[in-house]
C-alpha atoms as a PDB file:
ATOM      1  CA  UNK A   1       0.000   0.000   0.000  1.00  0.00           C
ATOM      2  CA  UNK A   2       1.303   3.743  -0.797  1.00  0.00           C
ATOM      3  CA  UNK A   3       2.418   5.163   2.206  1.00  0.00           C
ATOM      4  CA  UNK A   4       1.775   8.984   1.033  1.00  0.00           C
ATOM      5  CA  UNK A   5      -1.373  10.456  -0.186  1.00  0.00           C
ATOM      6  CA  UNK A   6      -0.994  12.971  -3.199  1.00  0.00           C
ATOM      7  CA  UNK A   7      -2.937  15.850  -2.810  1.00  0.00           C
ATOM      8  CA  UNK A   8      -3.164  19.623  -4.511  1.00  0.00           C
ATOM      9  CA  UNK A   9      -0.414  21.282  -2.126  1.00  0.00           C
ATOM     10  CA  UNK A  10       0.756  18.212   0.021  1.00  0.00           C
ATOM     11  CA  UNK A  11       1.933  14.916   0.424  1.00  0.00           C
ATOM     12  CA  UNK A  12      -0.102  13.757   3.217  1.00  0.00           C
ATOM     13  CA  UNK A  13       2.259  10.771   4.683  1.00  0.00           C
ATOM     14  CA  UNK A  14       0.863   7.983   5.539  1.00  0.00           C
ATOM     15  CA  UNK A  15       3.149   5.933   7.748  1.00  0.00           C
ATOM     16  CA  UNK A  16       1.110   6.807  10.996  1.00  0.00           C
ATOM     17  CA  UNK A  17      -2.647   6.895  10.902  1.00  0.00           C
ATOM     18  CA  UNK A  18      -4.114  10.215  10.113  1.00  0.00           C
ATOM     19  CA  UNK A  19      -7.202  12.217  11.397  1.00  0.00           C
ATOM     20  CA  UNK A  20      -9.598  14.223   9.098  1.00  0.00           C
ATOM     21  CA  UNK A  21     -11.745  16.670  10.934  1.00  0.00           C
ATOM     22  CA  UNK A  22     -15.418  16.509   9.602  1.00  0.00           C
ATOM     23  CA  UNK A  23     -16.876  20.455   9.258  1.00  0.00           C
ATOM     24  CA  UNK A  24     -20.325  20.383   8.391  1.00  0.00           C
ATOM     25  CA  UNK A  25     -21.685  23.529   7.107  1.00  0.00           C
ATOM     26  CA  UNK A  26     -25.115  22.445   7.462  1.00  0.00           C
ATOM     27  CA  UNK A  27     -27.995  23.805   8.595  1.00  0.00           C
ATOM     28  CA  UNK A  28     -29.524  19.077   9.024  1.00  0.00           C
ATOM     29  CA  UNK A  29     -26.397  17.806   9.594  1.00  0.00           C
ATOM     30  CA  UNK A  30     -27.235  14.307  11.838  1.00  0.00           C
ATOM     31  CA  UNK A  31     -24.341  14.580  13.967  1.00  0.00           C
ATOM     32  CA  UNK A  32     -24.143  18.065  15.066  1.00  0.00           C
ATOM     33  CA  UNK A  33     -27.726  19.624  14.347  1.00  0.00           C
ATOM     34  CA  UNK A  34     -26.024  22.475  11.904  1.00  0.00           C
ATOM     35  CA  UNK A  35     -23.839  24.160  15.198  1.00  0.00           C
ATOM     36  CA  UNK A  36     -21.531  24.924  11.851  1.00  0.00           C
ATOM     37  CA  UNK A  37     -23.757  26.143   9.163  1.00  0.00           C
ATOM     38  CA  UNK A  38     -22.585  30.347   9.614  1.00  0.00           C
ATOM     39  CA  UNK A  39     -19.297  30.963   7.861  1.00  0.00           C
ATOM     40  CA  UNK A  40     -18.251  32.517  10.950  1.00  0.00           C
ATOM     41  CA  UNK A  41     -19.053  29.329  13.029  1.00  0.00           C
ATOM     42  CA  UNK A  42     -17.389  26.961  10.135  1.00  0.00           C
ATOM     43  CA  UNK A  43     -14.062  28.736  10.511  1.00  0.00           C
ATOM     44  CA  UNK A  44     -13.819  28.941  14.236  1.00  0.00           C
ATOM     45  CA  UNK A  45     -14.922  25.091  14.048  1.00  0.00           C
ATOM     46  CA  UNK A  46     -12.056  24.708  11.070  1.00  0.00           C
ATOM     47  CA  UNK A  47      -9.452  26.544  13.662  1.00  0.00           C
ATOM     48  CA  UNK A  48     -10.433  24.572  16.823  1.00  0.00           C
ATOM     49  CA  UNK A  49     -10.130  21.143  15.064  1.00  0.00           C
ATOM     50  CA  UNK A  50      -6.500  21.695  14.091  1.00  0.00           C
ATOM     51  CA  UNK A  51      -5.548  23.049  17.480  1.00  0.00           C
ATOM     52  CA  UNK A  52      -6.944  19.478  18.613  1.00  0.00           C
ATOM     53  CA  UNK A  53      -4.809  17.837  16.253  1.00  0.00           C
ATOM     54  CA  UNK A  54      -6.735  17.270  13.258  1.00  0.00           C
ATOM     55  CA  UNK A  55      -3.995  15.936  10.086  1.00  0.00           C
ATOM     56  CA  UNK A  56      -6.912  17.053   7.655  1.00  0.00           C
ATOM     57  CA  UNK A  57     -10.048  19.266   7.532  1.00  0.00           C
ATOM     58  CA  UNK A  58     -13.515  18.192   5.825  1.00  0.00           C
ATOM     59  CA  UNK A  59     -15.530  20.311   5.114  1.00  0.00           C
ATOM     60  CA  UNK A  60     -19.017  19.493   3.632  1.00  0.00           C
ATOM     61  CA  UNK A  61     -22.082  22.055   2.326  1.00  0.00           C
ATOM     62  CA  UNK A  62     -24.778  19.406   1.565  1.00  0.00           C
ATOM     63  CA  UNK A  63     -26.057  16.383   4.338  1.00  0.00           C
ATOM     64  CA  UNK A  64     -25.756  13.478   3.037  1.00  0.00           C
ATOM     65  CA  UNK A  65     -27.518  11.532   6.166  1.00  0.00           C
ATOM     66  CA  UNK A  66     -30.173   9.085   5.583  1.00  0.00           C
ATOM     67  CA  UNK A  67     -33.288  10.308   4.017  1.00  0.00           C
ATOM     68  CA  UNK A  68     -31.683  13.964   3.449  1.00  0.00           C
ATOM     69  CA  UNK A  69     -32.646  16.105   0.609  1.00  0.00           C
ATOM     70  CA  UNK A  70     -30.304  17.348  -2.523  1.00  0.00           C
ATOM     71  CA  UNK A  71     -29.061  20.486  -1.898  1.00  0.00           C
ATOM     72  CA  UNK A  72     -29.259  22.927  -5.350  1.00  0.00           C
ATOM     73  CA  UNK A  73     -25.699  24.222  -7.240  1.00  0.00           C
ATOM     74  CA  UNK A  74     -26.015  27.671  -5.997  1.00  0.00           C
ATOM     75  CA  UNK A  75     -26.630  26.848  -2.043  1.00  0.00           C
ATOM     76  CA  UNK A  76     -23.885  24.886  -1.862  1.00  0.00           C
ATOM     77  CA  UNK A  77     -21.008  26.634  -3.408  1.00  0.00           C
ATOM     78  CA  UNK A  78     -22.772  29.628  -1.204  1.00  0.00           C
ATOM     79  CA  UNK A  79     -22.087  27.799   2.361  1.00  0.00           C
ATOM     80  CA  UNK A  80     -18.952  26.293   0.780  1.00  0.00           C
ATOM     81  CA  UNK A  81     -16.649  28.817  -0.863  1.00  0.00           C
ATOM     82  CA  UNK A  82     -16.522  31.175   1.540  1.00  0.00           C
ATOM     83  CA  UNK A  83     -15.302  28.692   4.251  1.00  0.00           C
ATOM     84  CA  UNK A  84     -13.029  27.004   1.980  1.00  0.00           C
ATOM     85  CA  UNK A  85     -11.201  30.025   1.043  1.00  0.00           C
ATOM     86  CA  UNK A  86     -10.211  31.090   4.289  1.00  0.00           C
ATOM     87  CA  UNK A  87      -9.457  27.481   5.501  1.00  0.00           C
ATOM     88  CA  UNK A  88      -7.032  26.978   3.140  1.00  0.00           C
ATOM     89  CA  UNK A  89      -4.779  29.564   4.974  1.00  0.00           C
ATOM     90  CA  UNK A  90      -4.140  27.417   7.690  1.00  0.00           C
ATOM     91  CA  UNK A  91      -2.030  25.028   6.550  1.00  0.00           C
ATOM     92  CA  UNK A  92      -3.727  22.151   6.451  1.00  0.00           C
ATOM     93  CA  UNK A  93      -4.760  19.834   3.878  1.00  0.00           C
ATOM     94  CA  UNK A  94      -8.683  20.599   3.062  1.00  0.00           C
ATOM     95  CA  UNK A  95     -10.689  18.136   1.590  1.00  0.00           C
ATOM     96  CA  UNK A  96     -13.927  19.204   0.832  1.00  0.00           C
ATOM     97  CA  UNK A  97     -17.366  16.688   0.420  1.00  0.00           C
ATOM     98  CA  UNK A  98     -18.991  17.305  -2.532  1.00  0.00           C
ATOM     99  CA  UNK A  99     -20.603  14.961  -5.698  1.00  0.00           C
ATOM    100  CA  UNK A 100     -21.263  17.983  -8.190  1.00  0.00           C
ATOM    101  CA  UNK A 101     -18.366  18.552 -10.447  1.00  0.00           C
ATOM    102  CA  UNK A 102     -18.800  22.135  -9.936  1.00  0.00           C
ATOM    103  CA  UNK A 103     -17.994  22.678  -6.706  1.00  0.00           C
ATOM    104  CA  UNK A 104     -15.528  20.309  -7.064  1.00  0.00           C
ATOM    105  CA  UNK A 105     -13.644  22.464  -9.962  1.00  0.00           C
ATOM    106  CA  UNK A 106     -14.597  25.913  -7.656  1.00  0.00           C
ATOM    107  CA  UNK A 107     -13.371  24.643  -4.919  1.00  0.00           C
ATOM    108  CA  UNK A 108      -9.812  23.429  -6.596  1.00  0.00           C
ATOM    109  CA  UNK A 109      -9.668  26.751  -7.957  1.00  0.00           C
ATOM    110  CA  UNK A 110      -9.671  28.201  -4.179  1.00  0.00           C
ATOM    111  CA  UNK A 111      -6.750  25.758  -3.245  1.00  0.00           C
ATOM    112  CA  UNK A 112      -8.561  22.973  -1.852  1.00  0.00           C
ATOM    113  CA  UNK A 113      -6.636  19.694  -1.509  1.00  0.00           C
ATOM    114  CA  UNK A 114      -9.068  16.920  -2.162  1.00  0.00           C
ATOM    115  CA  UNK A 115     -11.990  15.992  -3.019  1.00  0.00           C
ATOM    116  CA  UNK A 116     -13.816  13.198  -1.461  1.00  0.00           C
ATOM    117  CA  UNK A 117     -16.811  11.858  -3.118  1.00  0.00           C
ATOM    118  CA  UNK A 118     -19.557   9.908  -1.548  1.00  0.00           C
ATOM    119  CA  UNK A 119     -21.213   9.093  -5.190  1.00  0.00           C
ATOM    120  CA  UNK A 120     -17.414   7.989  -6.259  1.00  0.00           C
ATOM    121  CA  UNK A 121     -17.408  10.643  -9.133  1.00  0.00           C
ATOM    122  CA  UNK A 122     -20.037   8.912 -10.212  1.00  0.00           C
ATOM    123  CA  UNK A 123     -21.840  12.029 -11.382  1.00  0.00           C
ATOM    124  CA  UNK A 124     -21.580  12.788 -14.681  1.00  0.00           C
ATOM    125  CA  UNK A 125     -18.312  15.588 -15.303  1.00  0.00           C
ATOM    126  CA  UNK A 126     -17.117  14.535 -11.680  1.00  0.00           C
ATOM    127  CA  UNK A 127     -14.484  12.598 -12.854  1.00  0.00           C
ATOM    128  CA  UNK A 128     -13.453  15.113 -16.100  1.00  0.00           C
ATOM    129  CA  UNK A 129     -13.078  17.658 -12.917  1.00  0.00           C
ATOM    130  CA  UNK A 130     -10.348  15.975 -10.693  1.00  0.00           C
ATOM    131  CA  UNK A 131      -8.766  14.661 -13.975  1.00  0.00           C
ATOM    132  CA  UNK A 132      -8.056  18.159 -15.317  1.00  0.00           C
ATOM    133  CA  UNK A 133      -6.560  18.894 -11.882  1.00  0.00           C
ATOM    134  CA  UNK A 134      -2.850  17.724 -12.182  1.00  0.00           C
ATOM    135  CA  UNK A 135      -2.630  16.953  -8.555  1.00  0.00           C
ATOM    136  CA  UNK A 136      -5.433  16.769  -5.763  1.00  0.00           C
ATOM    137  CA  UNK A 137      -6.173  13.864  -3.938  1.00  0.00           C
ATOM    138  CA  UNK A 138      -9.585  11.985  -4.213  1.00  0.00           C
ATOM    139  CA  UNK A 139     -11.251   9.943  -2.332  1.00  0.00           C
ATOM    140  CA  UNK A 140     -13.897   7.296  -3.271  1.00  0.00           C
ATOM    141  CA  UNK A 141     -16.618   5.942  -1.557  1.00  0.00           C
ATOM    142  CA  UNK A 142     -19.057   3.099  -1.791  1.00  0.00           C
ATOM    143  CA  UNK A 143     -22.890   4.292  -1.519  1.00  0.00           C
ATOM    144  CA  UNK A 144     -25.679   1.778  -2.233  1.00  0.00           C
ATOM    145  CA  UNK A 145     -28.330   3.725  -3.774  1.00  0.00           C
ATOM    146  CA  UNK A 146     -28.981   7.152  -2.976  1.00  0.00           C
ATOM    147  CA  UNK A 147     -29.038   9.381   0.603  1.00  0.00           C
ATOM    148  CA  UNK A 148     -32.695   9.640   0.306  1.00  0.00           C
ATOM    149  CA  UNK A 149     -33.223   6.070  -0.632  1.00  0.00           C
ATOM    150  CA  UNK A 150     -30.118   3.715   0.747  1.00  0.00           C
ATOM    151  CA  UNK A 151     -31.560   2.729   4.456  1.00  0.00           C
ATOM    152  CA  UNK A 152     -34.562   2.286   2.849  1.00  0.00           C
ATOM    153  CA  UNK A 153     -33.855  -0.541   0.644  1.00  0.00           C
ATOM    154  CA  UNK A 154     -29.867  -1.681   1.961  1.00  0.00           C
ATOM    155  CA  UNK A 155     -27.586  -4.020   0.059  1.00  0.00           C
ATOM    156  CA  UNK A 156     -28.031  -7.771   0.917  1.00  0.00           C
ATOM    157  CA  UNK A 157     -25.905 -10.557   0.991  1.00  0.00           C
ATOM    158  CA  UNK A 158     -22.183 -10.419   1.762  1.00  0.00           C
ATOM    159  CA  UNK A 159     -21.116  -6.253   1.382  1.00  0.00           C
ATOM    160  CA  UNK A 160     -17.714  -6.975   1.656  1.00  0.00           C
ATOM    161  CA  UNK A 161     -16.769  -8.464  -1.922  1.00  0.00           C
ATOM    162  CA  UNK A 162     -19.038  -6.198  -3.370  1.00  0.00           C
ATOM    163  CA  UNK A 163     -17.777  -3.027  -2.169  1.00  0.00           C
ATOM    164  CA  UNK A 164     -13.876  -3.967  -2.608  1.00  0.00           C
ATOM    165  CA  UNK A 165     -15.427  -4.887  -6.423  1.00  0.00           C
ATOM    166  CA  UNK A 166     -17.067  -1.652  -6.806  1.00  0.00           C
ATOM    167  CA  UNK A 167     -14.181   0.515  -5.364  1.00  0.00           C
ATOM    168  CA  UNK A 168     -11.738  -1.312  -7.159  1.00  0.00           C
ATOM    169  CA  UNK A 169     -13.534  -0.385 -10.474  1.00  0.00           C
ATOM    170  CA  UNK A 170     -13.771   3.208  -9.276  1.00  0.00           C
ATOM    171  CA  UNK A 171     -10.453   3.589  -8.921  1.00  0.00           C
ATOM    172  CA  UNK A 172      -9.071   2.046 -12.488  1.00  0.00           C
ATOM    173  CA  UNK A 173     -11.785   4.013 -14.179  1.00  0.00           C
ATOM    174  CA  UNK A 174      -9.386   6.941 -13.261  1.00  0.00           C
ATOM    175  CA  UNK A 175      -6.360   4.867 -13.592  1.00  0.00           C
ATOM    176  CA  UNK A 176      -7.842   5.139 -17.274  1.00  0.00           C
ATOM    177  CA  UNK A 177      -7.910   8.801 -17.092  1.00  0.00           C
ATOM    178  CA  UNK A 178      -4.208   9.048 -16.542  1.00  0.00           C
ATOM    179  CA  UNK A 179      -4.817  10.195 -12.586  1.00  0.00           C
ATOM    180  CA  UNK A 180      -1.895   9.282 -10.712  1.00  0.00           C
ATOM    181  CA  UNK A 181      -2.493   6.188  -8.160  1.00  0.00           C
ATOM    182  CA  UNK A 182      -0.852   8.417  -5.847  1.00  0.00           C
ATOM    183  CA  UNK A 183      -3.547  10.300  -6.220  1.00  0.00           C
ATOM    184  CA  UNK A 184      -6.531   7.999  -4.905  1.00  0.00           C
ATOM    185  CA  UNK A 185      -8.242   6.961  -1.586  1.00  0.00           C
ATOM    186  CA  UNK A 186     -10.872   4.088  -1.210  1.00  0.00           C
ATOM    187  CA  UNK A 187     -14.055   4.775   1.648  1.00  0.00           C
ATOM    188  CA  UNK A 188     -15.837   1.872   1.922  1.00  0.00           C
ATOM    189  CA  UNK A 189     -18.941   3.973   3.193  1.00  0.00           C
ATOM    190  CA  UNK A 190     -20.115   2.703   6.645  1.00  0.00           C
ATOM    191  CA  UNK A 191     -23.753   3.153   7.105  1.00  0.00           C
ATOM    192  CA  UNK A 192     -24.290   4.419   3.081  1.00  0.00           C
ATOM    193  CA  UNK A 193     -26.537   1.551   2.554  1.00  0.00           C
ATOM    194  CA  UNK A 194     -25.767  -1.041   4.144  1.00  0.00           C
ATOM    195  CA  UNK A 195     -26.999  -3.141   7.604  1.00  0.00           C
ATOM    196  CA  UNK A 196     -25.647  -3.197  11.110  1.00  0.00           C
ATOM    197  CA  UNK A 197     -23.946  -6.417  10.453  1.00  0.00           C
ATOM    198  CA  UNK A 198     -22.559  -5.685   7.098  1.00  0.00           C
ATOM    199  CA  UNK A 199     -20.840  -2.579   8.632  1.00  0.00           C
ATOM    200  CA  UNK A 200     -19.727  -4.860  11.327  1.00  0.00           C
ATOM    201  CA  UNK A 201     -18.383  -7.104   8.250  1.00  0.00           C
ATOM    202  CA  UNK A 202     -16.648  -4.114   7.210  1.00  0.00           C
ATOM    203  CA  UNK A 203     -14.897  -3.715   9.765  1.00  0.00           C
ATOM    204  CA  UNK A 204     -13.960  -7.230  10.681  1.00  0.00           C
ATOM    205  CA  UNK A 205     -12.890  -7.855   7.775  1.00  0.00           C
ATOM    206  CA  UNK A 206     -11.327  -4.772   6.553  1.00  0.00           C
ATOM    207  CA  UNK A 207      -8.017  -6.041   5.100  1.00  0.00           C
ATOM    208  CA  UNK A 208     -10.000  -7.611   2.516  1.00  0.00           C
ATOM    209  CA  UNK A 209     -10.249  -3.790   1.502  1.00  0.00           C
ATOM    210  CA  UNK A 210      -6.840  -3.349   1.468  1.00  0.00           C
ATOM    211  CA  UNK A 211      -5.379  -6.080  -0.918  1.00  0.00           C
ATOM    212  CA  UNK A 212      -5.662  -3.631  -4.217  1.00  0.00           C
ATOM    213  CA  UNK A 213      -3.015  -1.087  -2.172  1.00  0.00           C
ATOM    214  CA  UNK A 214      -5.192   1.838  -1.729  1.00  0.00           C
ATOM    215  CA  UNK A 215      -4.732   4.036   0.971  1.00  0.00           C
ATOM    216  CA  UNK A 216      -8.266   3.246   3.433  1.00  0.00           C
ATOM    217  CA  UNK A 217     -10.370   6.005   4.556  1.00  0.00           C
ATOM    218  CA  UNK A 218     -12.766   5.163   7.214  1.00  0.00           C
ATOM    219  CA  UNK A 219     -15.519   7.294   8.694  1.00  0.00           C
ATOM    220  CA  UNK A 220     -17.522   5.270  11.930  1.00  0.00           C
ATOM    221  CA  UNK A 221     -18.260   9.055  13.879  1.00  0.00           C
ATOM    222  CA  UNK A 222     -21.083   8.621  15.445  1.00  0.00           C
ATOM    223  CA  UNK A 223     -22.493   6.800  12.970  1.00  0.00           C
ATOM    224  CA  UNK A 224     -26.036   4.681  13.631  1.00  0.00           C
ATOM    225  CA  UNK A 225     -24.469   1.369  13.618  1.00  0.00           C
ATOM    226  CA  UNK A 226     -22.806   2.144  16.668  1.00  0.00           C
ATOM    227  CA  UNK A 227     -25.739   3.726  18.102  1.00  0.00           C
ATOM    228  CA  UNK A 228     -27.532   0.477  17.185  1.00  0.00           C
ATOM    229  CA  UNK A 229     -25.020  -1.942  19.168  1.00  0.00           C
ATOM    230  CA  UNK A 230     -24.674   0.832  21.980  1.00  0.00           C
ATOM    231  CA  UNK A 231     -28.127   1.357  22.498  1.00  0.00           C
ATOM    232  CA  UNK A 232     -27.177   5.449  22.425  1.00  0.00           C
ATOM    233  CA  UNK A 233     -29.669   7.315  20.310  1.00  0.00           C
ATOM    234  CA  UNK A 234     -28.492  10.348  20.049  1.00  0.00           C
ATOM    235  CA  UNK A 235     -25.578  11.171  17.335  1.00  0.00           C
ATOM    236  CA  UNK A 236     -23.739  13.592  19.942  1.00  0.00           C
ATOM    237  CA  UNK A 237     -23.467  10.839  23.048  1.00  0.00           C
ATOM    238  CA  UNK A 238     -21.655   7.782  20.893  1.00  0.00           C
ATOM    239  CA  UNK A 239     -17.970   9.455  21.137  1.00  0.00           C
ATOM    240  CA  UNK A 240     -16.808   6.224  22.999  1.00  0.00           C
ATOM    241  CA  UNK A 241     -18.186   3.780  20.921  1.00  0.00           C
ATOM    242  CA  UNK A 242     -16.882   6.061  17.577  1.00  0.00           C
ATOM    243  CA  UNK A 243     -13.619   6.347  19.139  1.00  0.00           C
ATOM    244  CA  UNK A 244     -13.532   2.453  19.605  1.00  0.00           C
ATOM    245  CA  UNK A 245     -14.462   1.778  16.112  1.00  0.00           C
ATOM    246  CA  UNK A 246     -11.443   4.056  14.842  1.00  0.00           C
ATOM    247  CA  UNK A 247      -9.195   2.629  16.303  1.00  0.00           C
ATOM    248  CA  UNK A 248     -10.260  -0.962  15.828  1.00  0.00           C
ATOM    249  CA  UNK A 249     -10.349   0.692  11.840  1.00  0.00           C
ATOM    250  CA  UNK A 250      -6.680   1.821  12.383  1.00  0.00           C
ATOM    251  CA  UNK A 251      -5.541  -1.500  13.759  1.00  0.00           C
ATOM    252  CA  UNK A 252      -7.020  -2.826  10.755  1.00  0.00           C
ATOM    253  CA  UNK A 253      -4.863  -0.934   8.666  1.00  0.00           C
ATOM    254  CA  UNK A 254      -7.361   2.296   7.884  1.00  0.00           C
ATOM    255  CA  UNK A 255      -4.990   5.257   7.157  1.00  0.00           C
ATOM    256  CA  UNK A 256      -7.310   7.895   7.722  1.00  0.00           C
ATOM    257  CA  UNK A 257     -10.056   7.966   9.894  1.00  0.00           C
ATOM    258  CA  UNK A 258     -12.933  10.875   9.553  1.00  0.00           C
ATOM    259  CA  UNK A 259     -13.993  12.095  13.089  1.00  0.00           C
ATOM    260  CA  UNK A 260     -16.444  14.480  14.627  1.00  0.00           C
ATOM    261  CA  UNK A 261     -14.657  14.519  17.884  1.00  0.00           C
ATOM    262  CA  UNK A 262     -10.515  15.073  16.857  1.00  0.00           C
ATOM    263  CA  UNK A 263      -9.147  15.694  20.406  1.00  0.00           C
ATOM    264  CA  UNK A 264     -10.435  12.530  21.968  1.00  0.00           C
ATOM    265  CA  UNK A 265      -9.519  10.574  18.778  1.00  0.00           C
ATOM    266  CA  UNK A 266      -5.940  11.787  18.730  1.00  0.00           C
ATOM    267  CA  UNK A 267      -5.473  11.206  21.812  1.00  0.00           C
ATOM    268  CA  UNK A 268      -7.109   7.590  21.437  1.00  0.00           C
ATOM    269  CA  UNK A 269      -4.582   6.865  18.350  1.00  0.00           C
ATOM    270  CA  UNK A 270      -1.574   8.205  20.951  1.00  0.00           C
ATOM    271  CA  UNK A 271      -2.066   5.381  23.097  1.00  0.00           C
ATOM    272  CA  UNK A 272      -2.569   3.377  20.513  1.00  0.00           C
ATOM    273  CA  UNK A 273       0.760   4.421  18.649  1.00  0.00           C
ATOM    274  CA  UNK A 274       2.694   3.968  21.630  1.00  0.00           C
ATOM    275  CA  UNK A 275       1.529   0.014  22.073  1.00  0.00           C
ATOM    276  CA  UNK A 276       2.429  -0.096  18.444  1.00  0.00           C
ATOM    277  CA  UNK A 277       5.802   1.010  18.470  1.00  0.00           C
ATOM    278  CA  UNK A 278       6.221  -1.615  21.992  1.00  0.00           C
ATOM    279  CA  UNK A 279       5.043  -4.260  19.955  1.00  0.00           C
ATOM    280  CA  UNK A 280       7.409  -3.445  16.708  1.00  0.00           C
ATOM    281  CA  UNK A 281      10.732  -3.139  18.715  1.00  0.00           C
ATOM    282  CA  UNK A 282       9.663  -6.382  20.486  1.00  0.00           C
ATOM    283  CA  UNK A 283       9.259  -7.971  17.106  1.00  0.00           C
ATOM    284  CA  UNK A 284      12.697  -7.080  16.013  1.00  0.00           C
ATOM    285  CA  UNK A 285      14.057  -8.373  18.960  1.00  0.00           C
ATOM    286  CA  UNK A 286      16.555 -11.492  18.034  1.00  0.00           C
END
């Protein structure tokens, strides 16, 4: 697996897990209830997150929770632009969530680093967008069906060989395009269609993900499926069992994991580094 991420002004390395801060400029967000959705609010959330530690900022201008609504062209590059042109000051990579090809080329014209897809540039232009861009990273994601419709009606059977399938043709598609592998990240979308267990299947059996050599970007925050095996209801009280299920990601092999809370994370993935490097030097030990 490529241990550095290629993105529009850095090469994000890969070596130790990294954190991407999630910045919802919503007013519906599931998680957060749209505490983000000013500009004003966005930024300060943008600043706080990489005083916590955050490796990577996400920023997002349309929900893409179960059952949520599109959001038109002009709204979102409204709640977007604005934030992503100041965050890009603070030296950070920025990834910003998006689908529509236009935002995605507005938002590489502002200096944004990467793009990260839940429709896996599925959208027609999407992928003519990041392949005209001669560097930014992307990220792909697996979504069965649609927001509005994918809980509804869920994937059955096994998710796991269908997913790595799906992601895997994703990613030569732009192989095709002459976008450096470098380049590329694989999600394999927890809770974008699929069941409790199959997330749980996900996760499990994640290095089933990782055979093709892309970099893994996993995002469990406070997701239902934890909820569901917590009994917590609400999105705001599962940091414990979302913390739990990034790290159990990372162990895995995940390279990035895509958190609400970053301080408790980081400081999660501290301990966990530390074990780590105990367990390597005993390893090397004659």
């Amino acid at each position: 697996m490529t241990k550095t991420w290629r993105t529009a002004r850095f090469e994000i390395d890969l070596a130790q897990p990294r954190v991407m801060g999630i910045v919802n400029v919503t007013p519906d967000s599931f998680s957060d209830g749209g505490a983000h959705a000013s500009t004003g609010a966005a930024l300060a959330h943008c600043a706080q997150l990489v005083k916590e530690g955050a490796d990577i900022l996400d920023i997002g201008g349309e929900s893409t929770r179960p059952g949520s609504p599109a959001v038109p062209l002009d709204e979102e590059l409204a709640r977007v632009l604005p934030v992503v042109r100041e965050a890009v000051k603070l030296q950070v990579p920025v990834s910003v969530d998006t689908y529509k090809p236009e935002v995605m080329r507005a938002v590489l014209d502002l200096g944004a680093d990467i793009v990260n897809d839940v429709w896996a540039l599925r959208q027609p232009g999407a992928r003519e967008a990041v392949a005209a861009h001669p560097r930014c990273g992307i990220c792909l994601m697996h979504m069965h069906r649609d927001p509005q419709t994918m809980q509804a009606a869920p994937m059955e059977g096994d998710a796991v060989p269908a997913v790595r399938a799906f992601l895997e043709q994703q990613a030569q598609a732009l192989l095709a395009l002459k976008i450096a592998p470098e380049r590329i990240a694989i999600d394999p979308g927890i809770g974008f269609g699929k069941t409790v267990a199959q997330n749980f299947a996900l996760l499990a059996r994640q290095q089933e993900l990782l055979v093709a050599g892309w970099p893994l970007l996993v995002g469990w925050s406070r997701k239902s499926s934890v909820g569901a095996v917590t009994g917590i209801a609400l999105a705001a009280g599962r940091l414990v069992p979302s913390i739990a299920a990034a790290v159990l990601a990372v162990e895995r092999g995940a390279s990035i994991v895509r958190v609400h809370d970053v301080r408790e994370t980081v400081a999660a993935l501290a301990v966990w580094r530390a074990m780590r490097s105990e367990q390597q030097g005993l390893e090397k030990q004659p």
